[in-house]
PDB file of N, CA and C in Angstrom:
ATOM      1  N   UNK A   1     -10.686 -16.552  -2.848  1.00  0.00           N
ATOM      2  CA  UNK A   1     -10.084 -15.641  -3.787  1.00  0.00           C
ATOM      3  C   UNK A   1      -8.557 -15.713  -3.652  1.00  0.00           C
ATOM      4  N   UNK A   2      -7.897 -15.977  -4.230  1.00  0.00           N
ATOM      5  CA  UNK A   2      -6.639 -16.136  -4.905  1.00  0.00           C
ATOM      6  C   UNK A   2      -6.038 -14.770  -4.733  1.00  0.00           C
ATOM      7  N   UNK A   3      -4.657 -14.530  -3.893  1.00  0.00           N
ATOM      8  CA  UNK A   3      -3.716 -13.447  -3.961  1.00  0.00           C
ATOM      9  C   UNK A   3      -2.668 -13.420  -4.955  1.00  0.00           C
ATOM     10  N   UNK A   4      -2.525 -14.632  -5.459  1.00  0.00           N
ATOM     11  CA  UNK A   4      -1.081 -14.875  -6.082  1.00  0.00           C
ATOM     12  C   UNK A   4      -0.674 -13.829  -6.857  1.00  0.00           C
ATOM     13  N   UNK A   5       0.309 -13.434  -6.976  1.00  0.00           N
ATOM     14  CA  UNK A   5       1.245 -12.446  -7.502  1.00  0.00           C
ATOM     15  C   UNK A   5       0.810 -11.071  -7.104  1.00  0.00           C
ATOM     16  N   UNK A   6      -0.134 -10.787  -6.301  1.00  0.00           N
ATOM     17  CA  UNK A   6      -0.352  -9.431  -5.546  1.00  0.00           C
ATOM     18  C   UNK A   6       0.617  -9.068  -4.343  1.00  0.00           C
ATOM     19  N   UNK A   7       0.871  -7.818  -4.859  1.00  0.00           N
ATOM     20  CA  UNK A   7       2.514  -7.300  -4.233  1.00  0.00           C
ATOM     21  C   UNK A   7       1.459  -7.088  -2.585  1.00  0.00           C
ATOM     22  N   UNK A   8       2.797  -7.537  -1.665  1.00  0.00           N
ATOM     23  CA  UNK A   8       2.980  -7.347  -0.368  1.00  0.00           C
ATOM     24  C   UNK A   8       4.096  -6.238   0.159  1.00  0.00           C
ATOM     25  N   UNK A   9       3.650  -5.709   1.510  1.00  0.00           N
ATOM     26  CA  UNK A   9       4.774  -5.285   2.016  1.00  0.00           C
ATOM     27  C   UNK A   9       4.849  -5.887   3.756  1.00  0.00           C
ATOM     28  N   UNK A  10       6.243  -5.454   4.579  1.00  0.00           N
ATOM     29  CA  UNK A  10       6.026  -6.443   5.531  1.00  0.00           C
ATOM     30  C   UNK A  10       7.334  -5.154   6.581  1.00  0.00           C
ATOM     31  N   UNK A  11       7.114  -4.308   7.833  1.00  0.00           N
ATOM     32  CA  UNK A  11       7.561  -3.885   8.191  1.00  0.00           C
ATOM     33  C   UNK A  11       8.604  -5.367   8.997  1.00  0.00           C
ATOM     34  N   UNK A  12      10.113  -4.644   8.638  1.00  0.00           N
ATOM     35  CA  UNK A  12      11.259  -5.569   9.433  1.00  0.00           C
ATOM     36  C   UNK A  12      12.215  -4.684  10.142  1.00  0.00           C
ATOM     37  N   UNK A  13      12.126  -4.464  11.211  1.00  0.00           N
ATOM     38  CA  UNK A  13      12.620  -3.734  12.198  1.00  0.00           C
ATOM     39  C   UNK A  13      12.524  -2.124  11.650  1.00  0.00           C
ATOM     40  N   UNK A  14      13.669  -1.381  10.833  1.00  0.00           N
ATOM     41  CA  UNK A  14      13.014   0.094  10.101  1.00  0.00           C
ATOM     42  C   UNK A  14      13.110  -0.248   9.143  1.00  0.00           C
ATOM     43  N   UNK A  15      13.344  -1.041   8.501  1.00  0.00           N
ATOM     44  CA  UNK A  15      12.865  -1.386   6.810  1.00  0.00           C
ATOM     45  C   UNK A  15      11.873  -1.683   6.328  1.00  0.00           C
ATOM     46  N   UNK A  16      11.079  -1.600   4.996  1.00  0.00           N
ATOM     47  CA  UNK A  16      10.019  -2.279   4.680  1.00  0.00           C
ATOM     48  C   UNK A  16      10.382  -2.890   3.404  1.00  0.00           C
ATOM     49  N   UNK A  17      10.163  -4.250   3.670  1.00  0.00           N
ATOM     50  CA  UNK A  17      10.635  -5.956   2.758  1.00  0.00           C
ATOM     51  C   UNK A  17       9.301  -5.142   1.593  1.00  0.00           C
ATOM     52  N   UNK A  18       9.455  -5.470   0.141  1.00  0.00           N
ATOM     53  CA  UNK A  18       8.629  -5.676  -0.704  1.00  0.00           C
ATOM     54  C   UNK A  18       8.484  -6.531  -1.218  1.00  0.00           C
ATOM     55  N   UNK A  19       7.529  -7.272  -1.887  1.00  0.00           N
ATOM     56  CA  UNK A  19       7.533  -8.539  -2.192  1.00  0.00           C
ATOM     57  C   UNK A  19       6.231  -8.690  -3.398  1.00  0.00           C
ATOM     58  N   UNK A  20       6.213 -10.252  -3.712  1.00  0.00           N
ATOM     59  CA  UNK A  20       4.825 -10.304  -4.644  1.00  0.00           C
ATOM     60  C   UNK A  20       4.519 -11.965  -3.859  1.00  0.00           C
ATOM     61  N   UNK A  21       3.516 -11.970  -3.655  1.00  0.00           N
ATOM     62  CA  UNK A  21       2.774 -13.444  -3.357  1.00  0.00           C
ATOM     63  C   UNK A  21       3.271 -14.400  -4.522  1.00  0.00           C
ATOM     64  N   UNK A  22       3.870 -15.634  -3.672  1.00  0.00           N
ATOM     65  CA  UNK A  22       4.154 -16.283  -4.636  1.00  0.00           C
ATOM     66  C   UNK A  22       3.314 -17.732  -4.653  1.00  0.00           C
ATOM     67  N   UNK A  23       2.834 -18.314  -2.905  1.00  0.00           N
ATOM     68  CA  UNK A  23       2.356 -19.146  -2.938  1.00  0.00           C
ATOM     69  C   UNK A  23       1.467 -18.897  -1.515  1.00  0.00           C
ATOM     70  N   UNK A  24       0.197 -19.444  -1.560  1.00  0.00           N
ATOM     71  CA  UNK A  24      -0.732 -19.323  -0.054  1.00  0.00           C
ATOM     72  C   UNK A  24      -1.327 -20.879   0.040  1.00  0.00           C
ATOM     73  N   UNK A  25      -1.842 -20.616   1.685  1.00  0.00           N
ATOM     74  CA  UNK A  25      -2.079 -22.037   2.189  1.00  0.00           C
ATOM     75  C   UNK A  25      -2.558 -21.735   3.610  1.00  0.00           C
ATOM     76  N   UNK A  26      -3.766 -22.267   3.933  1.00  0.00           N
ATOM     77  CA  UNK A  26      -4.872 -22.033   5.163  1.00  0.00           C
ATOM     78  C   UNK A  26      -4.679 -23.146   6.145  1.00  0.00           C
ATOM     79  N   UNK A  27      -4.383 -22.722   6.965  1.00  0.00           N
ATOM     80  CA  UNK A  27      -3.850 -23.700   8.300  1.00  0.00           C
ATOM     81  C   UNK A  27      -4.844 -23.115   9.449  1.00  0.00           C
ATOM     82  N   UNK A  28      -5.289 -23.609  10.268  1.00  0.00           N
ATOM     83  CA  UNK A  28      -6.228 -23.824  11.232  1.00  0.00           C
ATOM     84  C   UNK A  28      -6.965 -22.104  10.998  1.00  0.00           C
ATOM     85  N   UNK A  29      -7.655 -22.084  10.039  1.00  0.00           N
ATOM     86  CA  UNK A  29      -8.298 -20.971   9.716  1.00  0.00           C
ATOM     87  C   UNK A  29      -7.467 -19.839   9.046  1.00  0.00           C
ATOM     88  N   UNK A  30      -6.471 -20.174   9.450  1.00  0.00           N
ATOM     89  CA  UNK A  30      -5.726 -18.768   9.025  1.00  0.00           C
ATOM     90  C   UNK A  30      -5.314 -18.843   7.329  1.00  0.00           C
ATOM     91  N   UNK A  31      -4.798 -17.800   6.711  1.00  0.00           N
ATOM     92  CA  UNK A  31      -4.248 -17.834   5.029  1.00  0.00           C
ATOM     93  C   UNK A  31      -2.585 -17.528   5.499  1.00  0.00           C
ATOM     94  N   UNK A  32      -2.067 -18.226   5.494  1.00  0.00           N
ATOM     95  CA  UNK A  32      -0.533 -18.138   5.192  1.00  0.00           C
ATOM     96  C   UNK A  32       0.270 -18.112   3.635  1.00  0.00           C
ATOM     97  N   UNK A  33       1.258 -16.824   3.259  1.00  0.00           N
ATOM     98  CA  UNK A  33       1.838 -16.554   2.311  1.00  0.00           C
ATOM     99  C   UNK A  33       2.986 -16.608   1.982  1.00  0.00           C
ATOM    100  N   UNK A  34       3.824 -16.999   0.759  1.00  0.00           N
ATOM    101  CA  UNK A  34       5.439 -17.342   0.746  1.00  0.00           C
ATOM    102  C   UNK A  34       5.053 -16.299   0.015  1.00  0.00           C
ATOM    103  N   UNK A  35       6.072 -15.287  -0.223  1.00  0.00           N
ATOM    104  CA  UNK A  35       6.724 -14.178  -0.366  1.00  0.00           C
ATOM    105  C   UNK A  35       7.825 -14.021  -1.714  1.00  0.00           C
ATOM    106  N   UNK A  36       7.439 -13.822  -2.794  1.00  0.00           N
ATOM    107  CA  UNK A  36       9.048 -13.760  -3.143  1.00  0.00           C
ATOM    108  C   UNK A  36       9.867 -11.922  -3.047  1.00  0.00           C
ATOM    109  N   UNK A  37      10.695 -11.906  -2.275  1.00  0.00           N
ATOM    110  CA  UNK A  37      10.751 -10.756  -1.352  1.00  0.00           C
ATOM    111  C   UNK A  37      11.637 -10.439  -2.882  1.00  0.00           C
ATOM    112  N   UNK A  38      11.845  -8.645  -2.768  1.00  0.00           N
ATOM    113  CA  UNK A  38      12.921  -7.987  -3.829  1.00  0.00           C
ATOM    114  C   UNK A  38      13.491  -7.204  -3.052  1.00  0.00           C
ATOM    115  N   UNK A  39      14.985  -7.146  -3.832  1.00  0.00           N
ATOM    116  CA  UNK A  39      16.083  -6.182  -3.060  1.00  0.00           C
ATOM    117  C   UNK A  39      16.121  -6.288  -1.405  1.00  0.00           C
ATOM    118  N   UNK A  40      16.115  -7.835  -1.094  1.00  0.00           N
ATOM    119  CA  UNK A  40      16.109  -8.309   0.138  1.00  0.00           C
ATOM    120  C   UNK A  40      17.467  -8.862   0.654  1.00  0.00           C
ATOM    121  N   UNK A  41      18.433  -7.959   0.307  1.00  0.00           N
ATOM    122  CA  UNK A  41      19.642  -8.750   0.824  1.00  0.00           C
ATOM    123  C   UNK A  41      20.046  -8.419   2.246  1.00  0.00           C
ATOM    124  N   UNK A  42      19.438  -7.300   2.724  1.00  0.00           N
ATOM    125  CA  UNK A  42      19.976  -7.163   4.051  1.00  0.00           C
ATOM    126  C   UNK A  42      19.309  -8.163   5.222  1.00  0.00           C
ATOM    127  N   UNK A  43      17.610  -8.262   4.893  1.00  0.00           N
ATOM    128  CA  UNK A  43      17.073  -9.272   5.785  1.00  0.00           C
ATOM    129  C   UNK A  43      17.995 -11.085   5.550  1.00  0.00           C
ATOM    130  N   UNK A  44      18.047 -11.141   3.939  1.00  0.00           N
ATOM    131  CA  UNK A  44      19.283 -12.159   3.991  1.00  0.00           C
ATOM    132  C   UNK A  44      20.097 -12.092   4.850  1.00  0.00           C
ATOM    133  N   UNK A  45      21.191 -11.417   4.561  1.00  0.00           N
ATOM    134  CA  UNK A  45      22.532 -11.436   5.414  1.00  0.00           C
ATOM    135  C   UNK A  45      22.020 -11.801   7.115  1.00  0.00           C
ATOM    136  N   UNK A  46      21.040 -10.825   7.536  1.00  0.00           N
ATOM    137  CA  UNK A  46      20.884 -10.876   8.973  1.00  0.00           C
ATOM    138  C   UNK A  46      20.330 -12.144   9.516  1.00  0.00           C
ATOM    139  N   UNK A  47      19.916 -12.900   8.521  1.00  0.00           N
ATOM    140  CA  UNK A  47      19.132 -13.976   9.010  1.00  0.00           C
ATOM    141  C   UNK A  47      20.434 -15.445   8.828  1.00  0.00           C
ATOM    142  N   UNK A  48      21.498 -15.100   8.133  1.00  0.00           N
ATOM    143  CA  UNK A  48      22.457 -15.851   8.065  1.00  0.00           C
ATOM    144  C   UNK A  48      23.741 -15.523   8.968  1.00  0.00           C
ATOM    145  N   UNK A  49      23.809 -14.397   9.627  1.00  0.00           N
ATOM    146  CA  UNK A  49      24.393 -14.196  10.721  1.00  0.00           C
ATOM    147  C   UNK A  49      23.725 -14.215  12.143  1.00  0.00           C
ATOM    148  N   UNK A  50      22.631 -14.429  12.240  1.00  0.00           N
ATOM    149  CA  UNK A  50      21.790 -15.094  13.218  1.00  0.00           C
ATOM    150  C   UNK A  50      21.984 -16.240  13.478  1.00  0.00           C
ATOM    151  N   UNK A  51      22.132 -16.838  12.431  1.00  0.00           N
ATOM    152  CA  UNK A  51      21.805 -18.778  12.166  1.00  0.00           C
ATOM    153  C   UNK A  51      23.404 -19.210  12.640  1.00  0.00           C
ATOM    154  N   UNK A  52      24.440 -18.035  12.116  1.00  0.00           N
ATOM    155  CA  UNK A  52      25.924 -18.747  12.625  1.00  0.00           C
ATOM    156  C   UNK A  52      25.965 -18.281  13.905  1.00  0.00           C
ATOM    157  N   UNK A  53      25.252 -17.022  14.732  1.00  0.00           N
ATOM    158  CA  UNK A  53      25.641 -17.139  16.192  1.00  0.00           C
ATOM    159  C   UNK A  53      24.840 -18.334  16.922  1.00  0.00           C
ATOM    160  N   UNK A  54      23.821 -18.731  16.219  1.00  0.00           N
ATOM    161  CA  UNK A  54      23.252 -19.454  16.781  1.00  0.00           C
ATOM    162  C   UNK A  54      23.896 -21.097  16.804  1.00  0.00           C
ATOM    163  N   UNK A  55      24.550 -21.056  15.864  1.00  0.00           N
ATOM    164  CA  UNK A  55      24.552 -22.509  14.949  1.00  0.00           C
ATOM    165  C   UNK A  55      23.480 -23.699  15.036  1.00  0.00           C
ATOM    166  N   UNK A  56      22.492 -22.450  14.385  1.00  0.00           N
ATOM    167  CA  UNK A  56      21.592 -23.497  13.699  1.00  0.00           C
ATOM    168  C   UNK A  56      21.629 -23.052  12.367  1.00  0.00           C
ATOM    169  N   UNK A  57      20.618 -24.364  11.565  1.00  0.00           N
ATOM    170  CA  UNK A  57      20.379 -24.187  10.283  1.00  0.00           C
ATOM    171  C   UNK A  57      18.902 -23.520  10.157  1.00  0.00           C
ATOM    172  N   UNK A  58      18.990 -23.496   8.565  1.00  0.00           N
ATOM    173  CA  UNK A  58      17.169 -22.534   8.437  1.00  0.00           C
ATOM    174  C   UNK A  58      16.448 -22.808   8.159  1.00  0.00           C
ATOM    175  N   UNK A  59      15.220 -22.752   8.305  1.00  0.00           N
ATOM    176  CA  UNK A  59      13.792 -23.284   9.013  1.00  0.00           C
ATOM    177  C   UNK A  59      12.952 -23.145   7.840  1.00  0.00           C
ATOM    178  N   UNK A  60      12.901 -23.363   6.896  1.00  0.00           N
ATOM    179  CA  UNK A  60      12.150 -22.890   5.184  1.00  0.00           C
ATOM    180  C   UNK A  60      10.485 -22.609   5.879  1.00  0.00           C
ATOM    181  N   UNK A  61      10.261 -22.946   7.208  1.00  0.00           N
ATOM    182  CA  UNK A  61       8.855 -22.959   7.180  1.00  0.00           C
ATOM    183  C   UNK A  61       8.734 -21.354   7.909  1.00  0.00           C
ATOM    184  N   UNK A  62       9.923 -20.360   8.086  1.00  0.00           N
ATOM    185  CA  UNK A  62       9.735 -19.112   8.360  1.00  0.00           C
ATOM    186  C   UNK A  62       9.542 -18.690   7.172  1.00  0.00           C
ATOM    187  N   UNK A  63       9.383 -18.950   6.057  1.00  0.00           N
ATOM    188  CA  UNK A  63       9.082 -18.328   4.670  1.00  0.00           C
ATOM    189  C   UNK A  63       7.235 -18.330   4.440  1.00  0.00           C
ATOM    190  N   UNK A  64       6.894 -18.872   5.338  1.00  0.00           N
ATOM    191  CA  UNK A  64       5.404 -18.385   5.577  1.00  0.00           C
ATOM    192  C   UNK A  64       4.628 -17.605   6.425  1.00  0.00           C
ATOM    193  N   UNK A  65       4.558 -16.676   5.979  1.00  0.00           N
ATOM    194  CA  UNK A  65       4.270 -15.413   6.726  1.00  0.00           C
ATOM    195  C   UNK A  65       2.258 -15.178   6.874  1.00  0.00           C
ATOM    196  N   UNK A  66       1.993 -15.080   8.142  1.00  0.00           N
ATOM    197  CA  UNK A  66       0.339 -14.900   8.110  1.00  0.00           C
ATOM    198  C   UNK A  66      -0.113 -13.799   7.531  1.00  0.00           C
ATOM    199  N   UNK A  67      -1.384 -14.178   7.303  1.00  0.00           N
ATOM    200  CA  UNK A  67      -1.795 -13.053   6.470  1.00  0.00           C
ATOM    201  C   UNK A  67      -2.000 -11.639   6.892  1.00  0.00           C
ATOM    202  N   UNK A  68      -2.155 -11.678   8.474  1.00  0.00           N
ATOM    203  CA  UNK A  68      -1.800 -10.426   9.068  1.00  0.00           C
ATOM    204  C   UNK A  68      -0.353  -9.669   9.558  1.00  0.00           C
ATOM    205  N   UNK A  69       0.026 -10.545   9.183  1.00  0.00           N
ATOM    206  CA  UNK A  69       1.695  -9.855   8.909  1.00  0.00           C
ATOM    207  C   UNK A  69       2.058  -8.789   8.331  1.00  0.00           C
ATOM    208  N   UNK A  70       1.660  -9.216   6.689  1.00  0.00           N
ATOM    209  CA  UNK A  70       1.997  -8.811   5.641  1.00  0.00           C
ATOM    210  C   UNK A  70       0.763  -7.886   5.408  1.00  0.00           C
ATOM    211  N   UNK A  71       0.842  -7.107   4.190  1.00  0.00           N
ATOM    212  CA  UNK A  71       0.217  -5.775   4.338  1.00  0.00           C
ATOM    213  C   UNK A  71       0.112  -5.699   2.663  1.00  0.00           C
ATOM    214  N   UNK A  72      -1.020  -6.367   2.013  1.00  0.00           N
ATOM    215  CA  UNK A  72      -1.484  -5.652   0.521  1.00  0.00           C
ATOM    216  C   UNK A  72      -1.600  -4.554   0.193  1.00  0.00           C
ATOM    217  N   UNK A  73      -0.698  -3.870  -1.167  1.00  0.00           N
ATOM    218  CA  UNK A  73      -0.946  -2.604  -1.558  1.00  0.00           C
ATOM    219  C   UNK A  73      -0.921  -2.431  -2.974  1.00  0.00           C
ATOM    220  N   UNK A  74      -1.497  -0.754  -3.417  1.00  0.00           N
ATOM    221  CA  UNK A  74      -1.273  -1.230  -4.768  1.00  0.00           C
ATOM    222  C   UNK A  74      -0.291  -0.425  -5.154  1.00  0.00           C
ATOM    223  N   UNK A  75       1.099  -0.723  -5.709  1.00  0.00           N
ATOM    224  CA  UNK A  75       2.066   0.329  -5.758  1.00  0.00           C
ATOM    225  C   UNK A  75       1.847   1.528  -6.040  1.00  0.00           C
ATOM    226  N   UNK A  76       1.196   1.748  -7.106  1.00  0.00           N
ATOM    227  CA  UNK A  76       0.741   3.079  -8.128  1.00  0.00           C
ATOM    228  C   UNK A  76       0.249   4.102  -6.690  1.00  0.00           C
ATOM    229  N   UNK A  77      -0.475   3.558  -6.083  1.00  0.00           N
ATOM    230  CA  UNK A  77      -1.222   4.395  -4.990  1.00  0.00           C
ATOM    231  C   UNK A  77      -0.048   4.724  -4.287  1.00  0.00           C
ATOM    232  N   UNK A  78       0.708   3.814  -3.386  1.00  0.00           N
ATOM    233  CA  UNK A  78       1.828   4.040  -2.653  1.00  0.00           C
ATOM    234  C   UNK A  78       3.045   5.003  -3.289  1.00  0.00           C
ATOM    235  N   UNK A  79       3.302   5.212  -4.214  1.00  0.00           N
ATOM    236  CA  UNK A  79       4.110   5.785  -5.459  1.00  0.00           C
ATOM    237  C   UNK A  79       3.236   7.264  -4.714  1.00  0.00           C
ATOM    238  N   UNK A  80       1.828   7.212  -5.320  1.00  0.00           N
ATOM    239  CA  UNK A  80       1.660   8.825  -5.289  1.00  0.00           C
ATOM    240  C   UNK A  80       1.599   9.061  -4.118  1.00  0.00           C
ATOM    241  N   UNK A  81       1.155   8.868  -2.854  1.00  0.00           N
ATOM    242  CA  UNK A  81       1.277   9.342  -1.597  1.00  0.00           C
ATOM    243  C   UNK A  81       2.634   9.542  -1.519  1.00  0.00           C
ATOM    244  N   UNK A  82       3.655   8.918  -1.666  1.00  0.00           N
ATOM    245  CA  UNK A  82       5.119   9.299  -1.166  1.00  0.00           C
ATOM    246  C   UNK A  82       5.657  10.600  -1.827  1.00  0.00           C
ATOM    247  N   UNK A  83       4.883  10.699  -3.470  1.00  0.00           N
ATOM    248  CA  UNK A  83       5.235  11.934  -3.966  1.00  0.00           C
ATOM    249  C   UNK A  83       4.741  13.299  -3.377  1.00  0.00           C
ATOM    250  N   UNK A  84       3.600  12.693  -2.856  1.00  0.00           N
ATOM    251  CA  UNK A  84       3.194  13.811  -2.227  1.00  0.00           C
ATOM    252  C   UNK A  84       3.830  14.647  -1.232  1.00  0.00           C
ATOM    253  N   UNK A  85       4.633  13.798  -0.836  1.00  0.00           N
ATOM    254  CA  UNK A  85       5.642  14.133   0.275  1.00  0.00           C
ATOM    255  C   UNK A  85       6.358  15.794  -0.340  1.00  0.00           C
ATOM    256  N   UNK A  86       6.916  15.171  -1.233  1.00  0.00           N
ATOM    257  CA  UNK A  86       7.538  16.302  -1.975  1.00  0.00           C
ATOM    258  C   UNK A  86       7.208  17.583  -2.219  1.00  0.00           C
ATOM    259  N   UNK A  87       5.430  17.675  -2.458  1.00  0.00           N
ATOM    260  CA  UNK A  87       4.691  18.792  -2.493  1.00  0.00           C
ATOM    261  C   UNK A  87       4.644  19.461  -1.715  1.00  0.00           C
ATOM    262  N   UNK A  88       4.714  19.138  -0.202  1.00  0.00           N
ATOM    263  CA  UNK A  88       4.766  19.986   1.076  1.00  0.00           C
ATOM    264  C   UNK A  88       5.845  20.439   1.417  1.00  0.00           C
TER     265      UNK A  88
END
């Protein structure tokens, strides 16, 4: 069964990355996912000031994330639980 374009989320230190499946691929059993992440500029920046203390370059194969990484949801649901917040 096919994820493609089913939104992900992915805890990154206290942020949570949102994203939509853009591409998957099964490597020694596992389902691995590329990500196309939104309003991701801070994990940008940090991952390009990493790479200059490090001076290295970047690794395109960290753009595949396992499938237990990442965390399927369906926004609409996530939307109303957070509103709920508000009610209390």
């Amino acid at each position: 069964m096919s994820r493609l374009g089913r939104p992900v989320y992915k805890v990154w230190g206290t942020t949570l990355r949102f994203g939509n499946v853009a591409e998957e691929k099964t490597e020694r059993s596992w389902k691995y996912y590329k990500v196309d992440w939104v309003d991701d500029g801070a994990h940008e920046r940090a991952t390009q000031w990493m790479l200059s203390l490090r001076g290295d370059t970047y690794d395109e194969s960290h753009e595949w994330h396992r499938g237990d990484h990442v965390r399927f949801f369906e926004p609409e649901e996530m939307i109303s639980r957070i509103n709920m917040l508000e009610d209390e």
